[in-house]
Each structure stands twice: as C-alpha cells, then as structure tokens.
PDB file of N, CA and C in Angstrom:
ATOM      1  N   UNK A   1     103.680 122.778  79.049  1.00  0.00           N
ATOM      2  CA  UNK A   1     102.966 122.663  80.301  1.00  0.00           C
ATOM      3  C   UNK A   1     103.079 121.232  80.818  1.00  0.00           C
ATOM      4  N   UNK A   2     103.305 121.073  81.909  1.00  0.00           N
ATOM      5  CA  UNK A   2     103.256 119.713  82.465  1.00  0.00           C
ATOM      6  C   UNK A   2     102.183 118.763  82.628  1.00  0.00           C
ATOM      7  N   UNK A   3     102.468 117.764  82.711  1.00  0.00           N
ATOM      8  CA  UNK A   3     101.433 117.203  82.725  1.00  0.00           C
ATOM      9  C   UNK A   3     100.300 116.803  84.391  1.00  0.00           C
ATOM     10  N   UNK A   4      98.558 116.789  84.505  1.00  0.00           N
ATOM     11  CA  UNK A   4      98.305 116.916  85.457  1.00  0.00           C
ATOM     12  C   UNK A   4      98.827 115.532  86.619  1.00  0.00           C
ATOM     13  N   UNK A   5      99.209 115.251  87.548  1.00  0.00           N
ATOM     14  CA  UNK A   5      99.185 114.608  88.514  1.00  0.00           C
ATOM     15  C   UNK A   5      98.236 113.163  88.224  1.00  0.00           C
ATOM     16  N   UNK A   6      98.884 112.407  87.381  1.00  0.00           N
ATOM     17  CA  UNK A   6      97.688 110.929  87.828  1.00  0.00           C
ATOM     18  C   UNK A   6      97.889 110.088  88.777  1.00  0.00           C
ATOM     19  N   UNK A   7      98.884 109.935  89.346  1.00  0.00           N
ATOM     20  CA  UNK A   7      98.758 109.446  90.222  1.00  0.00           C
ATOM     21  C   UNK A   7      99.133 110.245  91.774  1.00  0.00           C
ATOM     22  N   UNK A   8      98.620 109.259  92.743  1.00  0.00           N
ATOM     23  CA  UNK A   8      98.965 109.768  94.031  1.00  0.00           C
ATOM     24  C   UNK A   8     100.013 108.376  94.745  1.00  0.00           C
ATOM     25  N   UNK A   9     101.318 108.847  95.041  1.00  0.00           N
ATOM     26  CA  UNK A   9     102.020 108.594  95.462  1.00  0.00           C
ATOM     27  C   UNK A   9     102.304 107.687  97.318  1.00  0.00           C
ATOM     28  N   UNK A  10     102.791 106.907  97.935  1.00  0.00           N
ATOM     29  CA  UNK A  10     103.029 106.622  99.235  1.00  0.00           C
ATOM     30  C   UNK A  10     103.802 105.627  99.524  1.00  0.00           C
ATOM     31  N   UNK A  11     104.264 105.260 100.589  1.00  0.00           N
ATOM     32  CA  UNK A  11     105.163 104.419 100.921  1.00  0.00           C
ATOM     33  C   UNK A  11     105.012 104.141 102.612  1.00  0.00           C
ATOM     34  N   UNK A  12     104.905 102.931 102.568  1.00  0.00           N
ATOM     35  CA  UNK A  12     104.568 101.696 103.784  1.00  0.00           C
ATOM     36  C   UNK A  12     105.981 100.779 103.989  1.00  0.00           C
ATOM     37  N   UNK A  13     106.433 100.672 104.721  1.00  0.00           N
ATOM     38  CA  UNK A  13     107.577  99.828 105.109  1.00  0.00           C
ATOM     39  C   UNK A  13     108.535  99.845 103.756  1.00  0.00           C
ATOM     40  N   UNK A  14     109.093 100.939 103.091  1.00  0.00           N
ATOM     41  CA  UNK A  14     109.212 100.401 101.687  1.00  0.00           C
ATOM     42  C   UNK A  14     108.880 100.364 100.634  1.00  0.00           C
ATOM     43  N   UNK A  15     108.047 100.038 100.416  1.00  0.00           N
ATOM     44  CA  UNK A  15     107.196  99.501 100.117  1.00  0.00           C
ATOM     45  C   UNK A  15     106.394 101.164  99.154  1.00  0.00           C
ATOM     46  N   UNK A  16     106.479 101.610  97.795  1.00  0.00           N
ATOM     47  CA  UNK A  16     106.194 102.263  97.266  1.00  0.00           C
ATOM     48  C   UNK A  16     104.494 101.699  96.565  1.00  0.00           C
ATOM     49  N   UNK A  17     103.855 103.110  97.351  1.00  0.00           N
ATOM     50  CA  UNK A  17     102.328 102.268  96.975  1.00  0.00           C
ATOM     51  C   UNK A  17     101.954 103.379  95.606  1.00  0.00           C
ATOM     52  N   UNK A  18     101.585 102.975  94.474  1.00  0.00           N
ATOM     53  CA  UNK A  18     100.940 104.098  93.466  1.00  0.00           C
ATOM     54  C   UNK A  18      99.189 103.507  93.521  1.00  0.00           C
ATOM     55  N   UNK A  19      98.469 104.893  93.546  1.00  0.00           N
ATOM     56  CA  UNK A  19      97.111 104.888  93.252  1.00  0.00           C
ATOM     57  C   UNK A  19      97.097 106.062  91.927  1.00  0.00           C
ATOM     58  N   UNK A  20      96.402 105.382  91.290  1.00  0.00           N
ATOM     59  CA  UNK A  20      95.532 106.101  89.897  1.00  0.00           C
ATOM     60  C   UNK A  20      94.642 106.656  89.980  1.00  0.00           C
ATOM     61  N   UNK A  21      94.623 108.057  90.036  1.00  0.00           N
ATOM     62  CA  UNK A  21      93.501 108.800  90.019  1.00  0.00           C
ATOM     63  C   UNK A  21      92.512 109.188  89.121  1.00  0.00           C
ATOM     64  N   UNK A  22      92.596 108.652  87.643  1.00  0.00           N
ATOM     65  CA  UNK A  22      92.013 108.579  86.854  1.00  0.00           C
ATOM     66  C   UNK A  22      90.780 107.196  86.503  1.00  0.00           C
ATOM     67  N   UNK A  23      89.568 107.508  86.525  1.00  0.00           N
ATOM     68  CA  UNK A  23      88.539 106.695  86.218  1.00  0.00           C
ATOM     69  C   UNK A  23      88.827 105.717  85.032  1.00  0.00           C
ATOM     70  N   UNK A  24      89.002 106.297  83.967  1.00  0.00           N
ATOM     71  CA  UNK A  24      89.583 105.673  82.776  1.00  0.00           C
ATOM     72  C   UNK A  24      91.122 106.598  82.724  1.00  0.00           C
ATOM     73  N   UNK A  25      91.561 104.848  82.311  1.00  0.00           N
ATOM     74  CA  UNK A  25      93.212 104.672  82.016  1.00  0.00           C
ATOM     75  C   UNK A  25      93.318 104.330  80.430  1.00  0.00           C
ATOM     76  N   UNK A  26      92.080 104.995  79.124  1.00  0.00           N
ATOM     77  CA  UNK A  26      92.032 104.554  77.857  1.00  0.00           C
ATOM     78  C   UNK A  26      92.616 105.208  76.975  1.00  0.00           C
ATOM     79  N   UNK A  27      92.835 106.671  76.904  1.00  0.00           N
ATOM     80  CA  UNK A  27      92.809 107.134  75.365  1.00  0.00           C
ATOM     81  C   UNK A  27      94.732 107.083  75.882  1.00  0.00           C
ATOM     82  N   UNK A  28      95.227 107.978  74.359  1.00  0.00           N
ATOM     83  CA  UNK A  28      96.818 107.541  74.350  1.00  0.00           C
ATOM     84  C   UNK A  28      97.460 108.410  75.097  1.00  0.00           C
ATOM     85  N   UNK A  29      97.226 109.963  75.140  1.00  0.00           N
ATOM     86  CA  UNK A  29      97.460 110.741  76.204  1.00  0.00           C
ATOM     87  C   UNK A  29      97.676 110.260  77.471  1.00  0.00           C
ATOM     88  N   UNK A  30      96.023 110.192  77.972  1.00  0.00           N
ATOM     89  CA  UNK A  30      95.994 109.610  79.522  1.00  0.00           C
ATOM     90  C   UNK A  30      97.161 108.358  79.755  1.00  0.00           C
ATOM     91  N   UNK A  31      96.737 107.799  78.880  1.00  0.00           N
ATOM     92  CA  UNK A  31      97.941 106.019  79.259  1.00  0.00           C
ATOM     93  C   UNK A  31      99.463 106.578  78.984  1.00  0.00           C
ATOM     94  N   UNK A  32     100.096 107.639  78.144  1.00  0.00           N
ATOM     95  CA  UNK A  32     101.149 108.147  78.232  1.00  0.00           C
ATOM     96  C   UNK A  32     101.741 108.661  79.532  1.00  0.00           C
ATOM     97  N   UNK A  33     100.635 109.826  79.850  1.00  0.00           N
ATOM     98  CA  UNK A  33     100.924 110.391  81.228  1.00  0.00           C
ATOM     99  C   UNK A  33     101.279 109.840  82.597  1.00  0.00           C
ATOM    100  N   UNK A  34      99.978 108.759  82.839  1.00  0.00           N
ATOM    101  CA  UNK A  34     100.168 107.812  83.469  1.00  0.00           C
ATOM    102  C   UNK A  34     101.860 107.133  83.558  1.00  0.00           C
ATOM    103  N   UNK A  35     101.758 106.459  82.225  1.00  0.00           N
ATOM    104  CA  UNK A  35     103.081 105.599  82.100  1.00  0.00           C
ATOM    105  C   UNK A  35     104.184 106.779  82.338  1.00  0.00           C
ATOM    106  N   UNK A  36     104.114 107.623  82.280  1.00  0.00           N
ATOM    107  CA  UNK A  36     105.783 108.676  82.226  1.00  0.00           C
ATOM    108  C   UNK A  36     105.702 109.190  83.989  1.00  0.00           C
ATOM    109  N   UNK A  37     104.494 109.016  84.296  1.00  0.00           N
ATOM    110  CA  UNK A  37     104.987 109.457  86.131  1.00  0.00           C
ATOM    111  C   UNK A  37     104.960 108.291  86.535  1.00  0.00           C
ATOM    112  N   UNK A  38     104.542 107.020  86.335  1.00  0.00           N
ATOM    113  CA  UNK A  38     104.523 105.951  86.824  1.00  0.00           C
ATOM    114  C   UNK A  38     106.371 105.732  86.600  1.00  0.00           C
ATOM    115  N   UNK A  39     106.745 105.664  85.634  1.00  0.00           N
ATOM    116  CA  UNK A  39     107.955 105.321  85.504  1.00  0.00           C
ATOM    117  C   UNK A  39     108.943 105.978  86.242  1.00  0.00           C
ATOM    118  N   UNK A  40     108.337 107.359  86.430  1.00  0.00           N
ATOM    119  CA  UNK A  40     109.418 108.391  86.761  1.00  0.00           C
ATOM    120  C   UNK A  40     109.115 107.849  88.844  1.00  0.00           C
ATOM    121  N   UNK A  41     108.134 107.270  89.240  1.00  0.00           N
ATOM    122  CA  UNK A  41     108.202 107.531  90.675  1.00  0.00           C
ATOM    123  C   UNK A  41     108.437 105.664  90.816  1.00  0.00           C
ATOM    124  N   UNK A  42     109.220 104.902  89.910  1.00  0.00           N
ATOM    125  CA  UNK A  42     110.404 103.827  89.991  1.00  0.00           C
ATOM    126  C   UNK A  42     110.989 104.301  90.518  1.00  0.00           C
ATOM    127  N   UNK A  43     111.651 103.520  91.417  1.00  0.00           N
ATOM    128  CA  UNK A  43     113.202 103.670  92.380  1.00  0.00           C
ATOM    129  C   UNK A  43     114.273 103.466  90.937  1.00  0.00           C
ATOM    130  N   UNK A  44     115.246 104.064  91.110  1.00  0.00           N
ATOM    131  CA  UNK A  44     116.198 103.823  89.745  1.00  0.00           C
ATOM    132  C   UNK A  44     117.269 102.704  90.847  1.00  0.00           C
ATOM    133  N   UNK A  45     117.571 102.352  91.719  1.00  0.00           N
ATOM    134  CA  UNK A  45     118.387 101.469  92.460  1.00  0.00           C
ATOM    135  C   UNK A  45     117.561 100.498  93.469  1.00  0.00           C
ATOM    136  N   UNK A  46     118.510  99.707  93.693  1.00  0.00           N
ATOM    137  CA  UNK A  46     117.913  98.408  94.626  1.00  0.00           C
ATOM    138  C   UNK A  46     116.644  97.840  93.742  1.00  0.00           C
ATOM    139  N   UNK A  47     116.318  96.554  94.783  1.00  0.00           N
ATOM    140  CA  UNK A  47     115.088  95.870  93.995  1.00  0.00           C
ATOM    141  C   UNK A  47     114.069  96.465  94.179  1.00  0.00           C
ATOM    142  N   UNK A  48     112.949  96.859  92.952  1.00  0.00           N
ATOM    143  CA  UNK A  48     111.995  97.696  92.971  1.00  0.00           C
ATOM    144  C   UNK A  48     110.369  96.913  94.126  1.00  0.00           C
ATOM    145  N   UNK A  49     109.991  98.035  94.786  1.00  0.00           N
ATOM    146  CA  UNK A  49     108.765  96.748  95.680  1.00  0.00           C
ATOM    147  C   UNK A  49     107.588  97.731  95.285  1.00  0.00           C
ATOM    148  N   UNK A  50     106.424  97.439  95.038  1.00  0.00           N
ATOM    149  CA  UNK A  50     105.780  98.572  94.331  1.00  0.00           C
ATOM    150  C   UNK A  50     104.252  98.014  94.246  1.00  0.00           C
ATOM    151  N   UNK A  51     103.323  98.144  94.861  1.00  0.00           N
ATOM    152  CA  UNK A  51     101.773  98.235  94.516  1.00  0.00           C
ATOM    153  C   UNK A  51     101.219  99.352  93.920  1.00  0.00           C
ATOM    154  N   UNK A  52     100.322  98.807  92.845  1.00  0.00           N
ATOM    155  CA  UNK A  52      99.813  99.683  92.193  1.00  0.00           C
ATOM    156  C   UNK A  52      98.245  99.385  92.544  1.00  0.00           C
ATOM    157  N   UNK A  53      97.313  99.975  93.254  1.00  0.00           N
ATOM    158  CA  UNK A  53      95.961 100.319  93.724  1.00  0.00           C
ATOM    159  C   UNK A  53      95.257 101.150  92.867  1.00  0.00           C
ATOM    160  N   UNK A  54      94.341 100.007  91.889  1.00  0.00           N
ATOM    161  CA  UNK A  54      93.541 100.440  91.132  1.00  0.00           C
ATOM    162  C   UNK A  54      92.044 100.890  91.484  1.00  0.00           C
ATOM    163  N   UNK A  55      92.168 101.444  92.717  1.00  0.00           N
ATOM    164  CA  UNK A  55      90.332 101.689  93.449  1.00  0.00           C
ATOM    165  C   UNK A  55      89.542 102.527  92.883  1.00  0.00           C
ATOM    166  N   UNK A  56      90.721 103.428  92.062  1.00  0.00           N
ATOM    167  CA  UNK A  56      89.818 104.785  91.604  1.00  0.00           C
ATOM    168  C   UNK A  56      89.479 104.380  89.898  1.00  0.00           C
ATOM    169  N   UNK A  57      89.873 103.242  89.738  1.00  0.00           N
ATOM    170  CA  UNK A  57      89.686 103.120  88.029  1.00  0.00           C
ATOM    171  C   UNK A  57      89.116 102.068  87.541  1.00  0.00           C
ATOM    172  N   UNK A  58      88.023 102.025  86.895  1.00  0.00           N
ATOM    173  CA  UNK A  58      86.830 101.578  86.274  1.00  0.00           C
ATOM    174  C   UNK A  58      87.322 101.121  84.744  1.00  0.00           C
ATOM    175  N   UNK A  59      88.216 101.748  84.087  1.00  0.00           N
ATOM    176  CA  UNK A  59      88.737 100.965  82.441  1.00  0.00           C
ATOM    177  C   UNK A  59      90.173 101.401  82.260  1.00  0.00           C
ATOM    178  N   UNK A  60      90.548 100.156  81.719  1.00  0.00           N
ATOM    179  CA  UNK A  60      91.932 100.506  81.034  1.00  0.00           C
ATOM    180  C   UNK A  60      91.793 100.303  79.819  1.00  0.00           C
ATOM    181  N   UNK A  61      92.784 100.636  79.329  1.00  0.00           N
ATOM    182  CA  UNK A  61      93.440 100.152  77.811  1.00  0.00           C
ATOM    183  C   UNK A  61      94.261  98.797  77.683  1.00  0.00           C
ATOM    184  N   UNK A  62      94.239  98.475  76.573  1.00  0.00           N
ATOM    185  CA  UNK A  62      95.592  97.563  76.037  1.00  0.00           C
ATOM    186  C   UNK A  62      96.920  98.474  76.090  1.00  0.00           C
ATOM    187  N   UNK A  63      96.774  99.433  75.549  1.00  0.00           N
ATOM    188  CA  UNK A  63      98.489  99.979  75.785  1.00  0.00           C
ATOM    189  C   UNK A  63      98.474 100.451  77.227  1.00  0.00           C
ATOM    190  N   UNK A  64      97.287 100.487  77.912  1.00  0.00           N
ATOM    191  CA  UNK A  64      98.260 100.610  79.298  1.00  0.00           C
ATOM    192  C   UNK A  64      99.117  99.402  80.019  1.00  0.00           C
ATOM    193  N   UNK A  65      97.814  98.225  79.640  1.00  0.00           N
ATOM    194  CA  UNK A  65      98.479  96.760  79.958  1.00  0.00           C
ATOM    195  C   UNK A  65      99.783  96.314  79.031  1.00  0.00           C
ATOM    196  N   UNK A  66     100.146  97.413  78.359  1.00  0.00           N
ATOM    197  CA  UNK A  66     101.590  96.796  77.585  1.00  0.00           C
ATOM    198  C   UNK A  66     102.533  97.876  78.435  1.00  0.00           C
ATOM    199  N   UNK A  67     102.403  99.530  79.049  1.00  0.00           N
ATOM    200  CA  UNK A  67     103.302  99.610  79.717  1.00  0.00           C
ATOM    201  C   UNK A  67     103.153  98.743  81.000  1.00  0.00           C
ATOM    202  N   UNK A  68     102.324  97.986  81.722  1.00  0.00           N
ATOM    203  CA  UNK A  68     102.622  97.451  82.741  1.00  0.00           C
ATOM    204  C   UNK A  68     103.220  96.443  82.681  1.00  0.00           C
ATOM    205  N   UNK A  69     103.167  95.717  81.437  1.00  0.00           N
ATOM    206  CA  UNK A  69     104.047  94.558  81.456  1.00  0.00           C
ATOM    207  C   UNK A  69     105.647  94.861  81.224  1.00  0.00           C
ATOM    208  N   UNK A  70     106.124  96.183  80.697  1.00  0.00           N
ATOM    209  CA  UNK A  70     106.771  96.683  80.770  1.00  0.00           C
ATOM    210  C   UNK A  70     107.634  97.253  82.385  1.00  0.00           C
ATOM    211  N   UNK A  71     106.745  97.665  83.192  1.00  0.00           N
ATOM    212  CA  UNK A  71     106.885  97.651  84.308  1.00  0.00           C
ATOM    213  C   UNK A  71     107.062  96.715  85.054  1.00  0.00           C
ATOM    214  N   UNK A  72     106.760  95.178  85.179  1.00  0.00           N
ATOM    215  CA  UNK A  72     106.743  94.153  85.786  1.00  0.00           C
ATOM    216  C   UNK A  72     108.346  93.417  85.013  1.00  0.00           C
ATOM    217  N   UNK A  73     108.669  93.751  83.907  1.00  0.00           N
ATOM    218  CA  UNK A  73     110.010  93.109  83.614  1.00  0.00           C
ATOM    219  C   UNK A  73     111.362  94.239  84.244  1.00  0.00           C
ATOM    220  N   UNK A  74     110.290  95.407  84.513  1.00  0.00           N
ATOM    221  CA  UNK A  74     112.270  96.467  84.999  1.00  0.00           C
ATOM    222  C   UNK A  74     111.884  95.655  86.463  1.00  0.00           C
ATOM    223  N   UNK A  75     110.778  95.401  87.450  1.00  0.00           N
ATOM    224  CA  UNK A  75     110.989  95.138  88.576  1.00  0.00           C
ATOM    225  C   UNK A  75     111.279  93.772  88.575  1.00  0.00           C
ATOM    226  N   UNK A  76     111.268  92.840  87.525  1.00  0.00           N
ATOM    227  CA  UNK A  76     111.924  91.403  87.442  1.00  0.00           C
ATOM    228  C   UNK A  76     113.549  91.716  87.580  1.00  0.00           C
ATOM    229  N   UNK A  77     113.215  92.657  86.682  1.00  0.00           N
ATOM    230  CA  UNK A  77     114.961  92.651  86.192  1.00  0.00           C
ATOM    231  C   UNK A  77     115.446  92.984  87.781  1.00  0.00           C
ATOM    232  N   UNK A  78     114.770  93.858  88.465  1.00  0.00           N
ATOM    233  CA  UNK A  78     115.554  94.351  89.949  1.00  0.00           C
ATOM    234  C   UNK A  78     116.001  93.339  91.215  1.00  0.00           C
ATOM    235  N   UNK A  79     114.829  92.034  90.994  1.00  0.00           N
ATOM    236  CA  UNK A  79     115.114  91.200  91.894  1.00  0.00           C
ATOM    237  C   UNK A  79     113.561  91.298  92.989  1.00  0.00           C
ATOM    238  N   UNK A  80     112.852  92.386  92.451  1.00  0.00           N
ATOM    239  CA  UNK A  80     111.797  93.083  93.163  1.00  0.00           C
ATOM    240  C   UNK A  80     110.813  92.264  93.276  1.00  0.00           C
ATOM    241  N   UNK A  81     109.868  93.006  93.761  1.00  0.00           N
ATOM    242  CA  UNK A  81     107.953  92.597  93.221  1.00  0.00           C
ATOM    243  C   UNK A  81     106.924  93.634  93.263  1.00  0.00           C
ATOM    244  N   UNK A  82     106.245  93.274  92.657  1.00  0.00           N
ATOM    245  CA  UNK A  82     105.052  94.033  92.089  1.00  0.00           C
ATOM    246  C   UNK A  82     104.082  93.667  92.248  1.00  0.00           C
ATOM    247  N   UNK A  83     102.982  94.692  92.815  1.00  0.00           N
ATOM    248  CA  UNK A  83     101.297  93.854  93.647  1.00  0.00           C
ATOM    249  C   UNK A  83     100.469  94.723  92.821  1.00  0.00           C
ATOM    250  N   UNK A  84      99.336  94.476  92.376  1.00  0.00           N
ATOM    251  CA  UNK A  84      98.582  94.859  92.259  1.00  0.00           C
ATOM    252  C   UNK A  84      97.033  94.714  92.859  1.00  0.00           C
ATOM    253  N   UNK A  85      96.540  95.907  93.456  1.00  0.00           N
ATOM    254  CA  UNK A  85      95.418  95.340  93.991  1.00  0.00           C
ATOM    255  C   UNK A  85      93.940  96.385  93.971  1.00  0.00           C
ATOM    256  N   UNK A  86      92.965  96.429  94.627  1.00  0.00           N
ATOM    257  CA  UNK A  86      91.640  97.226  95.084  1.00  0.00           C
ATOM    258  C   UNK A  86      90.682  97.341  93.422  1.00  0.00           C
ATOM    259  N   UNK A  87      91.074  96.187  92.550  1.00  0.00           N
ATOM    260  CA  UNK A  87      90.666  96.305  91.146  1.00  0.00           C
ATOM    261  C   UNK A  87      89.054  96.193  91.193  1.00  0.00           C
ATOM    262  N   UNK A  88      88.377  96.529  89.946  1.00  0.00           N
ATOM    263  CA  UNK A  88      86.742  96.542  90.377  1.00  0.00           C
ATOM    264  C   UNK A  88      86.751  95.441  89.048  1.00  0.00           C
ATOM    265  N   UNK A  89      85.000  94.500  89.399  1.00  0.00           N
ATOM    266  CA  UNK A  89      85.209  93.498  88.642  1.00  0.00           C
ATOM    267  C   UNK A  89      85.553  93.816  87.193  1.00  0.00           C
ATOM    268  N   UNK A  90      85.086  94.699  86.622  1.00  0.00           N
ATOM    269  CA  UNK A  90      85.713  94.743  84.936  1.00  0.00           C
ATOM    270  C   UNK A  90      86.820  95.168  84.839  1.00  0.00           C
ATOM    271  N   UNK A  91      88.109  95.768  85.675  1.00  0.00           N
ATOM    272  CA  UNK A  91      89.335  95.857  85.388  1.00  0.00           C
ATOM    273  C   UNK A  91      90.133  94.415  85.295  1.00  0.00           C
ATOM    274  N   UNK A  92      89.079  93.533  86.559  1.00  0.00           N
ATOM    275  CA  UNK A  92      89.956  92.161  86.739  1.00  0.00           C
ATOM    276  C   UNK A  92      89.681  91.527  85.254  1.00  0.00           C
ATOM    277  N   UNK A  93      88.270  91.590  85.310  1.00  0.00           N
ATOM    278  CA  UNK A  93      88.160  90.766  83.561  1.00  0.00           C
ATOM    279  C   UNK A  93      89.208  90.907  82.613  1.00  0.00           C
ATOM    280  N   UNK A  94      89.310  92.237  82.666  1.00  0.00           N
ATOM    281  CA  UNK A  94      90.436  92.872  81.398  1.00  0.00           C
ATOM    282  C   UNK A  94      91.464  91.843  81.829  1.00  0.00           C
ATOM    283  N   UNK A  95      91.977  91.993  82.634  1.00  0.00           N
ATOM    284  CA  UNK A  95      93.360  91.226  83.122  1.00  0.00           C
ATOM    285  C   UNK A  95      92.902  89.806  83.007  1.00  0.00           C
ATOM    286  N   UNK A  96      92.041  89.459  83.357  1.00  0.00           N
ATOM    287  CA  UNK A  96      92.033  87.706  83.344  1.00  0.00           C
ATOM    288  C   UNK A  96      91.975  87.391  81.990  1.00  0.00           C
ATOM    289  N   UNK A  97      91.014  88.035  81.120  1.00  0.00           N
ATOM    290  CA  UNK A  97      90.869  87.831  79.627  1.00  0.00           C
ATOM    291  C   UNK A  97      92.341  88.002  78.742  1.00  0.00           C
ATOM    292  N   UNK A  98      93.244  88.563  79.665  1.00  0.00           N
ATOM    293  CA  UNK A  98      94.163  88.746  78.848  1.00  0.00           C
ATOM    294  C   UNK A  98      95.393  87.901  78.731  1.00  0.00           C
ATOM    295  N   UNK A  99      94.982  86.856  80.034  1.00  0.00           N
ATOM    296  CA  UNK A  99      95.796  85.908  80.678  1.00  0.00           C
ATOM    297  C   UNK A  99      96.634  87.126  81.451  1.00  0.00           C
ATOM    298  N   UNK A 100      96.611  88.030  81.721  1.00  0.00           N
ATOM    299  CA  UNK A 100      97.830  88.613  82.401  1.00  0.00           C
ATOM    300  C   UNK A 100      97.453  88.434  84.292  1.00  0.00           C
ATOM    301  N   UNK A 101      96.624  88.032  84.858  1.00  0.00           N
ATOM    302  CA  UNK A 101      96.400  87.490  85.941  1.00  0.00           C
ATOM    303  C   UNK A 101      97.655  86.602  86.271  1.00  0.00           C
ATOM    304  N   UNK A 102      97.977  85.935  85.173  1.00  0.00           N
ATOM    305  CA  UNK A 102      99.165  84.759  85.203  1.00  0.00           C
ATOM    306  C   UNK A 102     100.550  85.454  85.284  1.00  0.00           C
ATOM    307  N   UNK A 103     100.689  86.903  84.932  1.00  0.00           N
ATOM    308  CA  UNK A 103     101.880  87.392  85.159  1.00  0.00           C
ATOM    309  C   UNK A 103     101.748  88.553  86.011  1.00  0.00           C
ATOM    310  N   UNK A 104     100.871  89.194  86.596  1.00  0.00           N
ATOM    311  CA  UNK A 104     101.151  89.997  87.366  1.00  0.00           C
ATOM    312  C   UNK A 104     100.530  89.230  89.273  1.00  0.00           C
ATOM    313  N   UNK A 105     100.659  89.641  89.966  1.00  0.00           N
ATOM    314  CA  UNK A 105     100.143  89.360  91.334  1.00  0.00           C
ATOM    315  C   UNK A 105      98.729  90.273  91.771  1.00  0.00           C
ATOM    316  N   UNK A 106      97.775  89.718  91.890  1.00  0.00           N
ATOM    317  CA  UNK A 106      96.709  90.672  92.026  1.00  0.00           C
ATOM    318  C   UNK A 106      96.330  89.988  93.449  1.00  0.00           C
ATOM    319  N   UNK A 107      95.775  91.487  94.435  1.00  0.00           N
ATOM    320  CA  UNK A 107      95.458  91.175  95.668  1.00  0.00           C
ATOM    321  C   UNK A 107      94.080  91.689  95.754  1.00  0.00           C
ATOM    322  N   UNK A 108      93.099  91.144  96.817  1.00  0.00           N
ATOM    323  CA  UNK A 108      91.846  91.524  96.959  1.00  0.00           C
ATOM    324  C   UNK A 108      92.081  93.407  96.945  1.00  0.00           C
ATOM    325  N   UNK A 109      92.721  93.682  98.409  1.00  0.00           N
ATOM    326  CA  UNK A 109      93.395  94.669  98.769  1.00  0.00           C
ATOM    327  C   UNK A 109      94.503  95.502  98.892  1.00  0.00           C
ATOM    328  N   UNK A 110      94.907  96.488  99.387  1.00  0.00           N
ATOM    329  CA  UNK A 110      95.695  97.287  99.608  1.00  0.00           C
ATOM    330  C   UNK A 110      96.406  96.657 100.620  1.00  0.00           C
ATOM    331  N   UNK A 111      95.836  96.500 101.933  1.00  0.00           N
ATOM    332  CA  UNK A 111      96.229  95.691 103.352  1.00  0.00           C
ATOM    333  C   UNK A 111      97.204  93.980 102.885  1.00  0.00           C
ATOM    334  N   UNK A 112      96.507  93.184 102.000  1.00  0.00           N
ATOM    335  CA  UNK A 112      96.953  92.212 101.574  1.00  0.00           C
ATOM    336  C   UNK A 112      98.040  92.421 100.780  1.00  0.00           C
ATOM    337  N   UNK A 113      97.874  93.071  99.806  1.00  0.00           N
ATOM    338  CA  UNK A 113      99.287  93.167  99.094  1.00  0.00           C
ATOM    339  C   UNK A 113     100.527  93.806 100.091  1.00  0.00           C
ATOM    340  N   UNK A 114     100.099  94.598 100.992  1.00  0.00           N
ATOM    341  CA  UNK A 114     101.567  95.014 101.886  1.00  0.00           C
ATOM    342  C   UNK A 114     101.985  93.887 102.590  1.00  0.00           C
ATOM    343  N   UNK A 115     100.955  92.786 103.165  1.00  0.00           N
ATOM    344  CA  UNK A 115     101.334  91.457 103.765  1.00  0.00           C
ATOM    345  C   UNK A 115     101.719  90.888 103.003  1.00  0.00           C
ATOM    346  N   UNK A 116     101.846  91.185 101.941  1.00  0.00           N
ATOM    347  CA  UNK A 116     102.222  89.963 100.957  1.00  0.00           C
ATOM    348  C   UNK A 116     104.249  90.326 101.156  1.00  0.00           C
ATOM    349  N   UNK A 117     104.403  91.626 101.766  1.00  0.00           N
ATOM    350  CA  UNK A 117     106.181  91.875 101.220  1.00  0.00           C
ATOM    351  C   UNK A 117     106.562  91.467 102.263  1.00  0.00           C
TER     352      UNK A 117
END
C-alpha cells in the first residue's frame, strides 16, 4: 500500500514550494515517508530552487534534520537554493540548537523566501 500524502506540493515562478502536512515529523516511519516524497518531488535536472514551509508542524526529529541536510547538499550539488520558512518557535529552537540555522536559510515567511529567488 502506498504511502499517505505528507506533503502538499506547488510552484511560484519556479520555484517548487513543499508544505508538510504532518504536525509531528518524529517517529521513523513518518520521517521515512516524508523523506521518500520529499525526495521524489526533487527536480532530477537543472539547479534545484525549493522552499520547504513548515506552518503545519509543531516537532521534528533528528533523523529528519539528517535527511534535510541531505537535501541541502543534492541542491548544493545543483548550483540551487533552498528556503526554509513559516517555522513555529520550537521547530526554530530545534534548528538553532543544532547550529543548523548556520546551514540552512530560514525565512520569517512563505512571501519572503519567494523574494528571496
């Protein structure tokens, strides 16, 4: 059986937007699923441009923050960039505590990160 839909999909100038529809992004399942449609709705050509809009999600994991860092080196490797934004204060903690603030791009918003391409 397939797996359900976590994310919801869109695209702005380009500009491939992913939102997470899941509240928690924790146990190994969920962060699998996630990571295998996240990967799968990568452009496989050209430089990857890609926001990921965390509005609907309240906790992550560590292994989700290891596929994203995973994700941020295929869109290095492309020449691309990668935004992340609409985070609520304890997702940012996670990320600041993790120093990963320092490697990914985080925007207040949705609106800001598309100004940002």
């Amino acid at each position: 059986m397939a797996a359900p839909g976590r994310i919801d999909l869109d695209e702005v100038d380009g500009v491939r937007i992913v939102k997470f529809r899941d509240r928690q992004v924790f146990d190994d399942r969920t962060v699998r699923e996630v990571a295998d449609q996240l990967f799968a709705a990568t452009p496989s050509t050209g430089p990857i441009r890609m926001i990921l809009d965390f509005s609907a999600v309240d906790l992550v994991s560590s292994a989700l923050l290891g596929k994203l860092i995973l994700l941020q080196r295929r869109v290095d490797a492309t020449g691309g960039k990668l935004r992340l934004c609409e985070m609520s204060s304890v997702v940012r903690s996670v990320f600041k505590t993790s120093n990963l603030d320092r490697l990914f791009a985080i925007d207040r918003d949705r609106r800001e990160s598309i100004e940002a391409f």
